[in-house]
Each structure stands twice: as structure tokens, then as C-alpha cells.
N, C-alpha and C. Protein backbone atom coordinates (compact mmCIF):
# COMPACT_ATOMS: atom_id res chain seq x y z
N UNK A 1 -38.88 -14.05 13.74
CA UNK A 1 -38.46 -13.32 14.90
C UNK A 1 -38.43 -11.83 14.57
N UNK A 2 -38.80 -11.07 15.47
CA UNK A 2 -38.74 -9.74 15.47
C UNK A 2 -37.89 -9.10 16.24
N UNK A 3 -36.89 -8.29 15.34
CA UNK A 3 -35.90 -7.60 16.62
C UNK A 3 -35.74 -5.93 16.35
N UNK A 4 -37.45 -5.27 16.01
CA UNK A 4 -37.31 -4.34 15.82
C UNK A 4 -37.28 -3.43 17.15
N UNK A 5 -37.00 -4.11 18.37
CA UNK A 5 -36.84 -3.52 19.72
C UNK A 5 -35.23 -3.85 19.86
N UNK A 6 -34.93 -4.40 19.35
CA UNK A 6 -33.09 -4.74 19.42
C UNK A 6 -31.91 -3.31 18.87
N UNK A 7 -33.43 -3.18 17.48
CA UNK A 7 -32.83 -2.61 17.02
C UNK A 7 -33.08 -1.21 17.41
N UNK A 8 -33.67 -0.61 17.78
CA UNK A 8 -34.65 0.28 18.50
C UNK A 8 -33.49 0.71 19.97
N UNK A 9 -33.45 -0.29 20.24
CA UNK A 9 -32.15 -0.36 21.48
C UNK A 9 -30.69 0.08 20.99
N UNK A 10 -30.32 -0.34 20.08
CA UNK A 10 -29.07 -0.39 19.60
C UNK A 10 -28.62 1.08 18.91
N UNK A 11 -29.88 1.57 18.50
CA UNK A 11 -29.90 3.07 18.06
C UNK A 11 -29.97 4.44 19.19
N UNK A 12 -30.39 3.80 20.12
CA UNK A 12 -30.60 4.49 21.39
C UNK A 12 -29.49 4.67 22.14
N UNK A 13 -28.56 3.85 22.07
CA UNK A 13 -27.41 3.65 23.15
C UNK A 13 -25.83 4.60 22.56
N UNK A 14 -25.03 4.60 23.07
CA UNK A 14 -23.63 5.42 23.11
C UNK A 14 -23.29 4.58 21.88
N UNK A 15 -22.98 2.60 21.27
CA UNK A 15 -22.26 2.22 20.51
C UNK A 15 -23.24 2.12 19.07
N UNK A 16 -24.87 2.51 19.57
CA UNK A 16 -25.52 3.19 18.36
C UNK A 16 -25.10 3.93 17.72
N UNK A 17 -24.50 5.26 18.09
CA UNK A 17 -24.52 6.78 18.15
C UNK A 17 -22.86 6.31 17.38
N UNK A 18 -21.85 5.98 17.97
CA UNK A 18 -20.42 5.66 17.04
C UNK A 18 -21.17 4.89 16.05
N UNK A 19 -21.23 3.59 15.53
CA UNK A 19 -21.66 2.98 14.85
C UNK A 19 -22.38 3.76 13.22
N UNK A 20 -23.31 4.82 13.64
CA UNK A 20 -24.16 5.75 12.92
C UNK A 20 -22.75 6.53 12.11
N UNK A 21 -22.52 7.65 13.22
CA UNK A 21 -21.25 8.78 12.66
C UNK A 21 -20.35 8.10 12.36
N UNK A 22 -20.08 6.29 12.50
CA UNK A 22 -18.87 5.94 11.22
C UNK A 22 -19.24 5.37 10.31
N UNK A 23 -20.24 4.94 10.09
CA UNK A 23 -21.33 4.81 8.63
C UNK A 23 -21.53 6.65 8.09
N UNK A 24 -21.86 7.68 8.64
CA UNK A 24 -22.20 8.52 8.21
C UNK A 24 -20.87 8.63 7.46
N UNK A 25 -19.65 8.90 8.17
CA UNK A 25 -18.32 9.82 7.95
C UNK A 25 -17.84 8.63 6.88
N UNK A 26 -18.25 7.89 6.46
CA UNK A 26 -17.20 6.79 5.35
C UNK A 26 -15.77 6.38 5.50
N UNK A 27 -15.75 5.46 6.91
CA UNK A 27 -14.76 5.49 7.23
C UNK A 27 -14.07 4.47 6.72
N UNK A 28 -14.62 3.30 6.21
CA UNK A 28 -14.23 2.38 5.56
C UNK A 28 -13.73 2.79 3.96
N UNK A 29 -14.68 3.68 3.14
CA UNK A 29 -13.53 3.91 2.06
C UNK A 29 -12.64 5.39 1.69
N UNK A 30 -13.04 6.17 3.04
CA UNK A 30 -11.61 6.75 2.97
C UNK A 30 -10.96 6.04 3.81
N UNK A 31 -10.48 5.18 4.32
CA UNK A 31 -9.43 4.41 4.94
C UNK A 31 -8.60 3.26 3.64
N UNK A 32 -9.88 2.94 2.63
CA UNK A 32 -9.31 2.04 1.49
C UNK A 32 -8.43 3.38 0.68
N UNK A 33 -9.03 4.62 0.54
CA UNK A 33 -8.32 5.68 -0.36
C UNK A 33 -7.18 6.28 0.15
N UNK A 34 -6.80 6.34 1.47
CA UNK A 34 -5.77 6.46 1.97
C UNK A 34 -4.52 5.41 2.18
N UNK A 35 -5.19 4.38 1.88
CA UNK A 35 -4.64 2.92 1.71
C UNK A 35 -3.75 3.10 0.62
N UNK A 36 -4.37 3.48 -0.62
CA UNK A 36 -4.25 3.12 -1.85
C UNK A 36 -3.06 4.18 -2.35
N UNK A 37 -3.39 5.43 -1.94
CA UNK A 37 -2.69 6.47 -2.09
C UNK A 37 -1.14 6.36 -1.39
N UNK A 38 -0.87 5.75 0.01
CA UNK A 38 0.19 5.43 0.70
C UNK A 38 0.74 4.35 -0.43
N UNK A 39 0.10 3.47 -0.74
CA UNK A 39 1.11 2.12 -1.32
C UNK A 39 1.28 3.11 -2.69
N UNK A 40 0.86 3.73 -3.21
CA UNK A 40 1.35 4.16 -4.88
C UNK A 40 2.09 4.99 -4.47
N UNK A 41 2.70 5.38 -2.87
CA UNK A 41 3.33 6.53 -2.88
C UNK A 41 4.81 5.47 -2.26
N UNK A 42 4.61 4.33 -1.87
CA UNK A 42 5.76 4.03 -0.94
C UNK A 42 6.70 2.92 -2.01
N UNK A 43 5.54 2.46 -2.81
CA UNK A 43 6.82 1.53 -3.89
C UNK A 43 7.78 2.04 -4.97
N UNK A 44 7.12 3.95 -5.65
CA UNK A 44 8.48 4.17 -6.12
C UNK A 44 9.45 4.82 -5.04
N UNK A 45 8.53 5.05 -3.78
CA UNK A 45 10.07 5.12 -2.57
C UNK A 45 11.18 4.08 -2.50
N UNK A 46 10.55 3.01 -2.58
CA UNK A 46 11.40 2.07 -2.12
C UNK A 46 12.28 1.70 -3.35
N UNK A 47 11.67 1.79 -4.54
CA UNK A 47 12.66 1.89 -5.59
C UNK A 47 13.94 2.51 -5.97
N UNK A 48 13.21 3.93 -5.40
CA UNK A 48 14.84 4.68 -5.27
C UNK A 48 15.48 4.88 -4.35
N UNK A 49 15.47 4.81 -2.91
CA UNK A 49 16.11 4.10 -1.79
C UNK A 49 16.97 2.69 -1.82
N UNK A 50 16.39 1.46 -2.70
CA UNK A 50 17.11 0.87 -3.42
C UNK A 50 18.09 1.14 -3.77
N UNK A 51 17.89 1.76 -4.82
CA UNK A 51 19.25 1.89 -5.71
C UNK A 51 20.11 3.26 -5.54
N UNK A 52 19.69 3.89 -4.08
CA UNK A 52 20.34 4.82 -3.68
C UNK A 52 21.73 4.67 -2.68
N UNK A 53 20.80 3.36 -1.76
CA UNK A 53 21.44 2.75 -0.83
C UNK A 53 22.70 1.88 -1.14
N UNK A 54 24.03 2.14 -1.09
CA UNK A 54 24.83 1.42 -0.98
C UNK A 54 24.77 -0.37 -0.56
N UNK A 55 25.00 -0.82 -1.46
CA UNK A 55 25.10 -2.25 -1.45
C UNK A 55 24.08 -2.72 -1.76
N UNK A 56 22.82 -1.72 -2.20
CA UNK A 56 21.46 -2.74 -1.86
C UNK A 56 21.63 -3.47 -3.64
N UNK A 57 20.61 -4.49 -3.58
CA UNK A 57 20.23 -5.48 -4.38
C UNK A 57 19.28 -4.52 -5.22
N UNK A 58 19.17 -5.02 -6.68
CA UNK A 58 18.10 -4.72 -7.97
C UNK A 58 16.97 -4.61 -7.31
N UNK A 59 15.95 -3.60 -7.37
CA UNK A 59 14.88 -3.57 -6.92
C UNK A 59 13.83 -4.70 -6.90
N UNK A 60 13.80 -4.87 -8.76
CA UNK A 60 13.32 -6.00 -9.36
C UNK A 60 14.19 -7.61 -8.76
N UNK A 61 15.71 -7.32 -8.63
CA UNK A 61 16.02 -8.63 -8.35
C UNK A 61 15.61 -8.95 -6.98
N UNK A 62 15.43 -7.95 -6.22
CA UNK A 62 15.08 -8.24 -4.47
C UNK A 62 13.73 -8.67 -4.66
N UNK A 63 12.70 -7.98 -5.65
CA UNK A 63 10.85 -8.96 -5.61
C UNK A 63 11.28 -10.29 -6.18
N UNK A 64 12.10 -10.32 -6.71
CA UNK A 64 12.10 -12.00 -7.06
C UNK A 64 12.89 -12.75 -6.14
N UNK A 65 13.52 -12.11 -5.65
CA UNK A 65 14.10 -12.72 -4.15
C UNK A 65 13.24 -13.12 -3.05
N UNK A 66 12.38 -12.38 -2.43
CA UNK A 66 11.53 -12.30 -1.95
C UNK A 66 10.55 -12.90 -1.61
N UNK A 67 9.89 -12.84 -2.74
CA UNK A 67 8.29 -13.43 -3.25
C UNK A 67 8.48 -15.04 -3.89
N UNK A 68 10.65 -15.30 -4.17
CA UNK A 68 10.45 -16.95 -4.36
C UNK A 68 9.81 -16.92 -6.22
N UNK A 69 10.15 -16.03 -7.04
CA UNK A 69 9.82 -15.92 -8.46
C UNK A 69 10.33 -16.94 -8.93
N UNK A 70 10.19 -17.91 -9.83
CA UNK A 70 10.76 -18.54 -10.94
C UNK A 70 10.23 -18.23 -12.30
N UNK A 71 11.21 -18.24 -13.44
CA UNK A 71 10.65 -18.63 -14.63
C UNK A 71 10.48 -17.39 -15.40
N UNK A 72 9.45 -17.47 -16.05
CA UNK A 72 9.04 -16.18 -16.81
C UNK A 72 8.49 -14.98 -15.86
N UNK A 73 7.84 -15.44 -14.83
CA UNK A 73 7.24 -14.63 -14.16
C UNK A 73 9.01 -13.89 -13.68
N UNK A 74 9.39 -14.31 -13.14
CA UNK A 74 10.78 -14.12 -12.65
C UNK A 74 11.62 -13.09 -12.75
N UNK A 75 11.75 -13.54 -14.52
CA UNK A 75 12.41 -12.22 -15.53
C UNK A 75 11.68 -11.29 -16.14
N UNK A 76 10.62 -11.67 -15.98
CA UNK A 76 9.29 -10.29 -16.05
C UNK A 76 9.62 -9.17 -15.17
N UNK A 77 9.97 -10.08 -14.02
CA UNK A 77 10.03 -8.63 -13.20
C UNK A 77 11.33 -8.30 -12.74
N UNK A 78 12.36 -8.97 -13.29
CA UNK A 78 13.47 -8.15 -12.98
C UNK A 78 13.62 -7.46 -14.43
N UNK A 79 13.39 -7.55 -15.23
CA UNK A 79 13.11 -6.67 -16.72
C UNK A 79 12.08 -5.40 -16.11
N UNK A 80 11.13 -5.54 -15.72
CA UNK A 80 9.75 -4.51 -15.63
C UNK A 80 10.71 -3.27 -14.57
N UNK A 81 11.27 -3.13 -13.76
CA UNK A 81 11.94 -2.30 -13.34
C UNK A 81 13.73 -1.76 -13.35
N UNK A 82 13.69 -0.66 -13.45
CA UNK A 82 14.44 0.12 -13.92
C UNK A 82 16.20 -0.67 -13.04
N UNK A 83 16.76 -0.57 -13.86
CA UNK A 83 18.92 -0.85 -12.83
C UNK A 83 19.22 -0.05 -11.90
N UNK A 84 19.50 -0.30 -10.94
CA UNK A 84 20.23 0.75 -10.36
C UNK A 84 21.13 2.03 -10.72
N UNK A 85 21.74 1.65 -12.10
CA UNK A 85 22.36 2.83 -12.56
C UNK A 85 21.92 3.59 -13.15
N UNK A 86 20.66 3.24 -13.88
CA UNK A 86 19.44 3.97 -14.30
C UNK A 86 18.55 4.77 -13.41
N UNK A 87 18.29 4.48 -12.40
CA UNK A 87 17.87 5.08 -11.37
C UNK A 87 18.76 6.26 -10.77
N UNK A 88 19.84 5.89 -10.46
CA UNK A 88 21.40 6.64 -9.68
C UNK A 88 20.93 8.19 -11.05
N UNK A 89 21.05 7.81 -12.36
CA UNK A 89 21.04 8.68 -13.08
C UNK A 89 20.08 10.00 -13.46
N UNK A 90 19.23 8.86 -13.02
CA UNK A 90 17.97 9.95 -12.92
C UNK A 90 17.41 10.73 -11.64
N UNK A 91 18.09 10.31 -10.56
CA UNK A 91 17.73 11.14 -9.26
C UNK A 91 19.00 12.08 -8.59
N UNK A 92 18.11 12.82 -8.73
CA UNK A 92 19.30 14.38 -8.58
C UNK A 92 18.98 14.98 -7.13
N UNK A 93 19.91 15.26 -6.17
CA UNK A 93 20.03 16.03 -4.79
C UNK A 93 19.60 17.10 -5.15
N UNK A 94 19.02 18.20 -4.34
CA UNK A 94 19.29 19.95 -4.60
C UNK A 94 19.98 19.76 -3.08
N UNK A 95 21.22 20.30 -3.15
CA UNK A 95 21.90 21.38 -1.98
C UNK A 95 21.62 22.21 -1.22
């Protein structure tokens, strides 16, 4: 089958013309790089919001809460991140 008139068509038309300029503009991997950049920016947020927030739970103990951890995997990751009072200590207000 030949659909070099399909395609011929499809280049010609208005959802040709988008289609083209979002293949041209790389919208698919700056959308993955903006992806990537937000999540490495929002999990040590949430780390120290954690342990900023009154009453909240271990950062590490809330992913194993969460996600349903047992075992080694478990205490891997409530070990792999920092205590709350360790955190409290290291984050300083300016006035």
C-alpha cells in the first residue's frame, strides 16, 4: 500500500503544521528535563517540610509507611534518610 498522498495530506493541513513545530521544538524531552529537574527539586522539599512540620512522621519512616516496606528493604530506608532532629538542626530561618 502506498500512502505517500496521506502523507502528502497530512503535511499540508493545520494538524501537519503543529505536529512538525512539536517535533521541531523537542517537546517531549524538554518536558522529560523539566520532569526530572521538578522531582530532584521537590523530594528534598518534602524532606524538610517533614521534619519542619509539627507532628509530622520520619521522612524515611512515612516511605515505608506508604509504599507498605518490609524487611531489609524497610530499614534501608528508614536508615538512608536523615531524623528529624538532624534535619531541625541543619535548617536555619533568615529574619
Amino acid at each position: 500500500m502506498d500512502f505517500s498522498h496521506l502523507k502528502t495530506r497530512l503535511e499540508a493541513s493545520f494538524v501537519g503544521d503543529v505536529a512538525h513545530e512539536l517535533i521541531r521544538l523537542e517537546v517531549v524531552e524538554r518536558s522529560l528535563a523539566l520532569a526530572s529537574k521538578l522531582f530532584v527539586a521537590v523530594i528534598p522539599l518534602s524532606i524538610i517540610i517533614s521534619a519542619v512540620v509539627p507532628g509530622a512522621d520520619n521522612f524515611g519512616e512515612s516511605l515505608v509507611n506508604r509504599l507498605g516496606l518490609t524487611g531489609a528493604g524497610a530499614e534501608a530506608t528508614r536508615n538512608l534518610f536523615a531524623t528529624q532532629g538532624e534535619i531541625r538542626g541543619a535548617v536555619t530561618g533568615a529574619i
